[in-house]
PDB file of N, CA and C in Angstrom:
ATOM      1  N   UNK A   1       2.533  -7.392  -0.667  1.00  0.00           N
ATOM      2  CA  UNK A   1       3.926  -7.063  -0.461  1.00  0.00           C
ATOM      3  C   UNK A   1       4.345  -7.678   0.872  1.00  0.00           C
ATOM      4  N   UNK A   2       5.400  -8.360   0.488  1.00  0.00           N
ATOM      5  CA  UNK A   2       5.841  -8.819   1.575  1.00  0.00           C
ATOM      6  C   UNK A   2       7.435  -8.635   2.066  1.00  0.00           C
ATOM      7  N   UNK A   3       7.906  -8.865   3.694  1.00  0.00           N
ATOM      8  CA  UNK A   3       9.318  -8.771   3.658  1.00  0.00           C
ATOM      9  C   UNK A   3       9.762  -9.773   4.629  1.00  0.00           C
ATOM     10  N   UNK A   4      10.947 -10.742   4.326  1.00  0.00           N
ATOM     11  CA  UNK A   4      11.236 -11.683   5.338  1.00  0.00           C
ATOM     12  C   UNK A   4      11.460 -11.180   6.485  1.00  0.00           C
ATOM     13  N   UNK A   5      11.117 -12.180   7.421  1.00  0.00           N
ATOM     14  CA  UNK A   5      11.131 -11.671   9.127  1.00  0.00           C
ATOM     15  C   UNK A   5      12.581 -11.447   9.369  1.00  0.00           C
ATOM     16  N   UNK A   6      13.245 -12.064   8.709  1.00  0.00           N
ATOM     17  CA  UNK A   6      15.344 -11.274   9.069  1.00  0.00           C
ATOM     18  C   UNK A   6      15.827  -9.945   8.636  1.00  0.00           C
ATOM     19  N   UNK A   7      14.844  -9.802   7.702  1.00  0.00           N
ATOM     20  CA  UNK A   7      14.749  -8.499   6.828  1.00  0.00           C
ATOM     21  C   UNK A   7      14.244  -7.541   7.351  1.00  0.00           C
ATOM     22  N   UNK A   8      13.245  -7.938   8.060  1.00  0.00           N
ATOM     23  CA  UNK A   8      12.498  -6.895   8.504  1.00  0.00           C
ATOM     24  C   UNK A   8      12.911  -5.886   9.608  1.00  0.00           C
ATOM     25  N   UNK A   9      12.558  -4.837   9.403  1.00  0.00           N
ATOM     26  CA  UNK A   9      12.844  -3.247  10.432  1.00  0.00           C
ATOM     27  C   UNK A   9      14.256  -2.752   9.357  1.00  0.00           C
ATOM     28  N   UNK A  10      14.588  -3.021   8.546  1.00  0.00           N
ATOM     29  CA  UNK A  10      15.580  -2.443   7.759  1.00  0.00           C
ATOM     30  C   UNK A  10      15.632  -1.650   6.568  1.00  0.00           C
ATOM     31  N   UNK A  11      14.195  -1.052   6.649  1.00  0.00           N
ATOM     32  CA  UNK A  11      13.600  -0.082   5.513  1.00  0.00           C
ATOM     33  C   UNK A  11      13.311  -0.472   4.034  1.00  0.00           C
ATOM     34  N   UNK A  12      12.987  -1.806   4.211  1.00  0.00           N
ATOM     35  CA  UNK A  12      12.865  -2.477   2.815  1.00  0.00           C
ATOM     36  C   UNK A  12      11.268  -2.237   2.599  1.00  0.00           C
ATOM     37  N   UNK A  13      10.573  -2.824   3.271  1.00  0.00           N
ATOM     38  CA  UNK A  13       9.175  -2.556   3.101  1.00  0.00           C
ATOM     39  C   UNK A  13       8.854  -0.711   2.393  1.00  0.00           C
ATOM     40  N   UNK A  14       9.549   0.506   3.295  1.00  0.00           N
ATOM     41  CA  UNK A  14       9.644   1.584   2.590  1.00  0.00           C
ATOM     42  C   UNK A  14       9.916   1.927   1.276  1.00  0.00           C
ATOM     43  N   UNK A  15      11.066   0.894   1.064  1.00  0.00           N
ATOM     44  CA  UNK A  15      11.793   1.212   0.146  1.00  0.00           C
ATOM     45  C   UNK A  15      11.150   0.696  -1.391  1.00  0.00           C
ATOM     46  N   UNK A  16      10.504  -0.350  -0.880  1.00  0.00           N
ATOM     47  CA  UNK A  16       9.498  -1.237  -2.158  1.00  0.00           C
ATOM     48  C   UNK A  16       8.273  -0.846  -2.265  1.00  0.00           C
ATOM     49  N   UNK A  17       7.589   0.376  -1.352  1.00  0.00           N
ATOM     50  CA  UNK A  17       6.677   0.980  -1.259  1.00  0.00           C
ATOM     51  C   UNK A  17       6.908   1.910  -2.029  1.00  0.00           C
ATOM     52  N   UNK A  18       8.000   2.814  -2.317  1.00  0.00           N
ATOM     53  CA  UNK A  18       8.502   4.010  -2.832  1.00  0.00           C
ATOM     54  C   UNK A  18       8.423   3.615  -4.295  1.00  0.00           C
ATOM     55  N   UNK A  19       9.144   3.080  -4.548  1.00  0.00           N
ATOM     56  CA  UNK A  19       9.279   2.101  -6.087  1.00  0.00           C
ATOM     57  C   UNK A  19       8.195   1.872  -6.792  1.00  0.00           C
ATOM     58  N   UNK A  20       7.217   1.243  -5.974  1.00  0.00           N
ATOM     59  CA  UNK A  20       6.221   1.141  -6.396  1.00  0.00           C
ATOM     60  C   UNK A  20       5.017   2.336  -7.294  1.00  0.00           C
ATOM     61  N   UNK A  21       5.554   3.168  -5.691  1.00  0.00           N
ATOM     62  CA  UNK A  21       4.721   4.421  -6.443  1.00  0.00           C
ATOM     63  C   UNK A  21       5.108   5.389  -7.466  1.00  0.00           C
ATOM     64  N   UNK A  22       6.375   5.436  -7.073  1.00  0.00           N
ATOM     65  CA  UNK A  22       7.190   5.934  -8.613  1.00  0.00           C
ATOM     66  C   UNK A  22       7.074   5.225  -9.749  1.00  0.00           C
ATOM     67  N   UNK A  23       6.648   3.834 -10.013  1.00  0.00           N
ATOM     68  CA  UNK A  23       6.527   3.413 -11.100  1.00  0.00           C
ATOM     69  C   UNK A  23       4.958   3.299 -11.410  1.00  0.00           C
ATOM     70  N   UNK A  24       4.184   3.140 -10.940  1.00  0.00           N
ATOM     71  CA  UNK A  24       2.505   4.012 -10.832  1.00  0.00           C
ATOM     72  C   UNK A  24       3.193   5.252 -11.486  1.00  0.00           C
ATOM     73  N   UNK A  25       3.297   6.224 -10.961  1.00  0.00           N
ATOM     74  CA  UNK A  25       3.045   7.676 -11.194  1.00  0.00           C
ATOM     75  C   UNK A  25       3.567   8.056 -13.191  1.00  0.00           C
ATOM     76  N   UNK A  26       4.573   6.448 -12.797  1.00  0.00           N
ATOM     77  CA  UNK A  26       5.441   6.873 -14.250  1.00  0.00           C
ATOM     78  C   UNK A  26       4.787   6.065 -15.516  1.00  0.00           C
ATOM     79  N   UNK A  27       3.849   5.108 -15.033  1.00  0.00           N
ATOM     80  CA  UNK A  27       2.402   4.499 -15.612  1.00  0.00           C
ATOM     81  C   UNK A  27       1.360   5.360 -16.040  1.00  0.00           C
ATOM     82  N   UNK A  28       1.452   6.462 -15.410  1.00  0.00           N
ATOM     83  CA  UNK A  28       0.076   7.508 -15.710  1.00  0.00           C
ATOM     84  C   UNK A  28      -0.768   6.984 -14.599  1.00  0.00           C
ATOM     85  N   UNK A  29      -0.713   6.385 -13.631  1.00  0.00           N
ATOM     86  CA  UNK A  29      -1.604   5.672 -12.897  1.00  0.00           C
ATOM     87  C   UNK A  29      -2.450   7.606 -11.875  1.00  0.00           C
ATOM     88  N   UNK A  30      -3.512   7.887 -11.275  1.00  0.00           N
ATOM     89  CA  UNK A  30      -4.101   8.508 -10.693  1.00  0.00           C
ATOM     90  C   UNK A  30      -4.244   8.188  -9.373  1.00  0.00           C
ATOM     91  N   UNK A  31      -4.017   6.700  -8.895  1.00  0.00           N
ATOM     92  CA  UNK A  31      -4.842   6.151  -7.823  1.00  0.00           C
ATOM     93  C   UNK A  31      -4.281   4.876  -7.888  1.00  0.00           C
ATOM     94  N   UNK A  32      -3.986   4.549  -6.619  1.00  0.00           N
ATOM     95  CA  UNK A  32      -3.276   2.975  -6.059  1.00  0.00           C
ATOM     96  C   UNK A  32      -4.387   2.755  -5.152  1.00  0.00           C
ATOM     97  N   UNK A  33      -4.717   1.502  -5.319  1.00  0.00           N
ATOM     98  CA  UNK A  33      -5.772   0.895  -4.594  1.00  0.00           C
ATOM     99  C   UNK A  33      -4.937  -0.238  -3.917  1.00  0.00           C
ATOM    100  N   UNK A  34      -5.631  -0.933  -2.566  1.00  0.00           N
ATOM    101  CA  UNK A  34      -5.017  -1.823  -1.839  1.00  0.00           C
ATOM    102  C   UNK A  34      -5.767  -2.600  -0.954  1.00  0.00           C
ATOM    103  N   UNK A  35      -5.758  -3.803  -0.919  1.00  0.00           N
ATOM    104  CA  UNK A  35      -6.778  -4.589   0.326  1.00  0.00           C
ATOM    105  C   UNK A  35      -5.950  -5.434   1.103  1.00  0.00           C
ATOM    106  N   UNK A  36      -6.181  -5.815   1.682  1.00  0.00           N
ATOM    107  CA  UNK A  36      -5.057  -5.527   3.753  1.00  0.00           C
ATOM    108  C   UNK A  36      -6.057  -6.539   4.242  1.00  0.00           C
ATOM    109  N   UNK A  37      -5.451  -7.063   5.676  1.00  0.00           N
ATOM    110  CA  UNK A  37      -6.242  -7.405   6.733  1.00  0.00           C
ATOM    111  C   UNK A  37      -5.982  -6.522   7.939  1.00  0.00           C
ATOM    112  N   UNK A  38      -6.697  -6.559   8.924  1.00  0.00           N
ATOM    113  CA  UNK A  38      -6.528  -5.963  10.092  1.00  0.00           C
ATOM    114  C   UNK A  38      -5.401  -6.372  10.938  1.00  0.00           C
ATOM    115  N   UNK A  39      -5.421  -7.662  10.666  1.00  0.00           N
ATOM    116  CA  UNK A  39      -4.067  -7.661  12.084  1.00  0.00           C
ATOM    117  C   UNK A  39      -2.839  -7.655  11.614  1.00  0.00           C
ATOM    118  N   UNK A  40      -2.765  -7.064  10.293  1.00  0.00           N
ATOM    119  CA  UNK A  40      -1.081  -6.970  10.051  1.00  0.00           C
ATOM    120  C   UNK A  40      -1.112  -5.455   9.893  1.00  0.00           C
ATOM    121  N   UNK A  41      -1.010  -5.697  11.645  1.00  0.00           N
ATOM    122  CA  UNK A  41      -0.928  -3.520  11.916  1.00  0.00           C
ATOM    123  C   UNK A  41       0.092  -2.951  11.527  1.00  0.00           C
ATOM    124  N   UNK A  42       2.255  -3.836  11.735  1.00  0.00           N
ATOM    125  CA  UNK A  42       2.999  -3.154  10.958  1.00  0.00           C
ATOM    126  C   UNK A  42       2.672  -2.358   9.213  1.00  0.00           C
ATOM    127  N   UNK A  43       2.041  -3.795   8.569  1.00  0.00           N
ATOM    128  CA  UNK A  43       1.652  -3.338   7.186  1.00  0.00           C
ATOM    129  C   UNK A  43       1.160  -2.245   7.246  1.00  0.00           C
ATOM    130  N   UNK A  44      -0.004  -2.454   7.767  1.00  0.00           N
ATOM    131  CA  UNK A  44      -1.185  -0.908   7.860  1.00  0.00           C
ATOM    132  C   UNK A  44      -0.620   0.393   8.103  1.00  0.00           C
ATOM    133  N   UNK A  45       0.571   0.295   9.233  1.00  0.00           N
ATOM    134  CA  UNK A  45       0.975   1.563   9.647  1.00  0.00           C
ATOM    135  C   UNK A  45       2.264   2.142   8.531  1.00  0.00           C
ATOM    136  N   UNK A  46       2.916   0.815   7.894  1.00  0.00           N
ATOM    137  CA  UNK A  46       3.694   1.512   6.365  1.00  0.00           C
ATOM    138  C   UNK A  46       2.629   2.001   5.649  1.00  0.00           C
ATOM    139  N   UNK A  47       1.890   1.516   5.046  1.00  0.00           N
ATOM    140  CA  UNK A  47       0.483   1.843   4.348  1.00  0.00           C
ATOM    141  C   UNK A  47       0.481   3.723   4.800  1.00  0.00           C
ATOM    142  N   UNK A  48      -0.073   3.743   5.365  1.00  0.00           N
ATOM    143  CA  UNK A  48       0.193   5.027   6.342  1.00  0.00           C
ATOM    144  C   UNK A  48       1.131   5.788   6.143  1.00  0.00           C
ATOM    145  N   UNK A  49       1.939   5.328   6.599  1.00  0.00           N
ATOM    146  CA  UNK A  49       3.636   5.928   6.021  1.00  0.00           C
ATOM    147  C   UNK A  49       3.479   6.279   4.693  1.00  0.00           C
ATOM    148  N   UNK A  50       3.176   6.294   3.681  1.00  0.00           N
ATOM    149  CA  UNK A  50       3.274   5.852   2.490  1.00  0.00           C
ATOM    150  C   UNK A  50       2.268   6.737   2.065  1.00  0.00           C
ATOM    151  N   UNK A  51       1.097   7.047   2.606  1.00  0.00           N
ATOM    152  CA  UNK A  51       0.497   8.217   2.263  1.00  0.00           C
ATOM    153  C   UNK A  51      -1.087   7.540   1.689  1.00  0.00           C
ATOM    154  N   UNK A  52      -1.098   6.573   2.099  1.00  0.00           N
ATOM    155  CA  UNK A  52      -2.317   5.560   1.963  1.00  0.00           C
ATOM    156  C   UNK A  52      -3.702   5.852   2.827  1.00  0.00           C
ATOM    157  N   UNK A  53      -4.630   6.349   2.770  1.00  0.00           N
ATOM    158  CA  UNK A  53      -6.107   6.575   3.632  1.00  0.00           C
ATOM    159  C   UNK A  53      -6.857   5.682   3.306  1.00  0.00           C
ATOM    160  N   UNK A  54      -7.549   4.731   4.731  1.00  0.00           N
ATOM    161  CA  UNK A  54      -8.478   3.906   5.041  1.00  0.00           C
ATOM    162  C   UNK A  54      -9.408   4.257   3.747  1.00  0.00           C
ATOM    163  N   UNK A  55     -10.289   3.239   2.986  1.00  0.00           N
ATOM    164  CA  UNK A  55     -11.588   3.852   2.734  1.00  0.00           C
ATOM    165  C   UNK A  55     -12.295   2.657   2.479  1.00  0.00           C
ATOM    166  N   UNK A  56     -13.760   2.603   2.135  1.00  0.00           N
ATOM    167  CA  UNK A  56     -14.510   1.517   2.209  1.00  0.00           C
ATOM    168  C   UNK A  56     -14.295   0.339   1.820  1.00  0.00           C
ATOM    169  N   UNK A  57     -14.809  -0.710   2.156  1.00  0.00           N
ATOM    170  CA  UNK A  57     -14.362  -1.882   1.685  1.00  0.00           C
ATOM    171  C   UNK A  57     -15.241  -2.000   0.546  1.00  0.00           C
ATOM    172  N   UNK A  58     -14.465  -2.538  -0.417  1.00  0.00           N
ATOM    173  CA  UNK A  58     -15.782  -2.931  -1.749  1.00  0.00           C
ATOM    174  C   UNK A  58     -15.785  -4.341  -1.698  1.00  0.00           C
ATOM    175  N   UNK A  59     -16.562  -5.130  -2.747  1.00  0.00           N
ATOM    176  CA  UNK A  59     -15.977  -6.308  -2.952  1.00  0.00           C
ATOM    177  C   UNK A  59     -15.114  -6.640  -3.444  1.00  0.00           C
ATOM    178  N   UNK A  60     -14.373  -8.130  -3.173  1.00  0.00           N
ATOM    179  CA  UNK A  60     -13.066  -8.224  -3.602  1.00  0.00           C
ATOM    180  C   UNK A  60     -12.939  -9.938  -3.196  1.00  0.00           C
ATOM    181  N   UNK A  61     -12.220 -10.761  -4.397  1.00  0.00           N
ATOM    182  CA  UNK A  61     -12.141 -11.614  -4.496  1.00  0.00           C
ATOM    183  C   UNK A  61     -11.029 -12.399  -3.260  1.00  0.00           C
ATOM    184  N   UNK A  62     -10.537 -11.353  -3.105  1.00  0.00           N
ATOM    185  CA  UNK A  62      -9.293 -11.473  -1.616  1.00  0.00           C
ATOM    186  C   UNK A  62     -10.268 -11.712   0.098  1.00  0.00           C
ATOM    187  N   UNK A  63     -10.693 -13.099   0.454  1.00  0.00           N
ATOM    188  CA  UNK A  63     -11.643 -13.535   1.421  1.00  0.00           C
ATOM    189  C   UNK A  63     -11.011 -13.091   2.587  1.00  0.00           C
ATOM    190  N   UNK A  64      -9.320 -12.847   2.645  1.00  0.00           N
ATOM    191  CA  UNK A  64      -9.060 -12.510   4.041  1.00  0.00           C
ATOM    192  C   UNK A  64      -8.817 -10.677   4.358  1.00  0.00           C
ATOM    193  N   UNK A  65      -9.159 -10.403   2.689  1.00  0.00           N
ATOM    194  CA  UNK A  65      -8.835  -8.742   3.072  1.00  0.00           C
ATOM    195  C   UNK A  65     -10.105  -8.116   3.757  1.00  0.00           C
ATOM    196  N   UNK A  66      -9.990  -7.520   4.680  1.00  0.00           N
ATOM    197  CA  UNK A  66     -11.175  -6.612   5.494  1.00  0.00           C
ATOM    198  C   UNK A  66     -10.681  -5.129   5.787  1.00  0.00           C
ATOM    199  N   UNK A  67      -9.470  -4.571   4.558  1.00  0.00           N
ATOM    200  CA  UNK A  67      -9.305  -3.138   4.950  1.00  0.00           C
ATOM    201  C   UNK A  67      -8.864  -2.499   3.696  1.00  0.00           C
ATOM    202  N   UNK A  68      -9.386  -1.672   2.982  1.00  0.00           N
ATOM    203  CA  UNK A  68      -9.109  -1.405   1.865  1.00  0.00           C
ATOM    204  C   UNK A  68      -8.508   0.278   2.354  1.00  0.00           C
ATOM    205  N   UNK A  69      -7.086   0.447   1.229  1.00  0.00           N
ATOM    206  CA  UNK A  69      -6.536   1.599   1.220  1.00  0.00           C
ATOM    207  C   UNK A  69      -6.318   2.368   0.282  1.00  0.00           C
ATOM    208  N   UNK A  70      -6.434   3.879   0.266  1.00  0.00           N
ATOM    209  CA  UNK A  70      -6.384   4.217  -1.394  1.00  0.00           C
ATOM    210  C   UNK A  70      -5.136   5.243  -0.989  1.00  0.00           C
ATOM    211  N   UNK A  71      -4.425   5.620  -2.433  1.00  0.00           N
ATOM    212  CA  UNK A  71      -3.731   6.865  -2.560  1.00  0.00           C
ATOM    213  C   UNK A  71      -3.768   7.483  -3.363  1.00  0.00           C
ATOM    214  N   UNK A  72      -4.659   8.609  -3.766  1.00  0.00           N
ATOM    215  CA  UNK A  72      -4.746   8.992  -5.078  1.00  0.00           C
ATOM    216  C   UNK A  72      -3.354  10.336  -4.897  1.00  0.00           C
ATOM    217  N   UNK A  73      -2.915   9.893  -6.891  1.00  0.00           N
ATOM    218  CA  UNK A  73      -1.742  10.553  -7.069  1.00  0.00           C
ATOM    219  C   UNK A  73      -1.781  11.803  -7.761  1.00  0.00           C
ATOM    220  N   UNK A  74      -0.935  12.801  -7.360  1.00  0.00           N
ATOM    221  CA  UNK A  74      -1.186  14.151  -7.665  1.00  0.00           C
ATOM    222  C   UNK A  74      -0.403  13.837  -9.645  1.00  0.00           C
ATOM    223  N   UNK A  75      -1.317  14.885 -10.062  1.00  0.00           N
ATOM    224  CA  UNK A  75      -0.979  14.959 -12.060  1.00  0.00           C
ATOM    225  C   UNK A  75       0.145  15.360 -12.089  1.00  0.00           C
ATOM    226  N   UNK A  76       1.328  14.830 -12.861  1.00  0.00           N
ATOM    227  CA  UNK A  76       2.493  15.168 -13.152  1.00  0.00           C
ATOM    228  C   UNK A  76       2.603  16.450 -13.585  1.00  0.00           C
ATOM    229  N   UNK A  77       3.604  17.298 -13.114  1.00  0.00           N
ATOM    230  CA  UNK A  77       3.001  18.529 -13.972  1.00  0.00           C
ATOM    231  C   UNK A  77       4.958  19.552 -13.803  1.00  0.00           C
TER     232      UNK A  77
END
């Protein structure tokens, strides 16, 4: 996910984060998985925002990701 640098600080990144997970949740999805690098700390800290926790790195065909994030989603109910 990305947002142009003119764009950016104007709640778009939030806003395409939100979307996202509402359309997961409306998938039946349980769990959003995510792989990151370290120095894109804005990303990391939406990630965060967003309700995303650090967890191990697995393997992954993505050579520059070194930070994997999960969110597991509560059962519709």
């Amino acid at each position: 996910m990305a947002v142009a640098p003119a764009a950016q600080g104007l709640g778009i990144g939030w806003a395409l984060g939100q979307a996202m997970l509402q359309k997961a949740r409306q998938l039946g999805a349980h769990r959003v998985e995510l792989v990151s690098n370290s120095t894109l700390g804005p990303a990391l800290a939406l990630y965060e925002k967003l309700g995303f926790q650090h967890a191990p790195l697995l393997p992954s065909p993505y050579q520059r990701g070194d930070v994997r994030m999960v969110l597991d989603l509560p059962a519709a109910g």
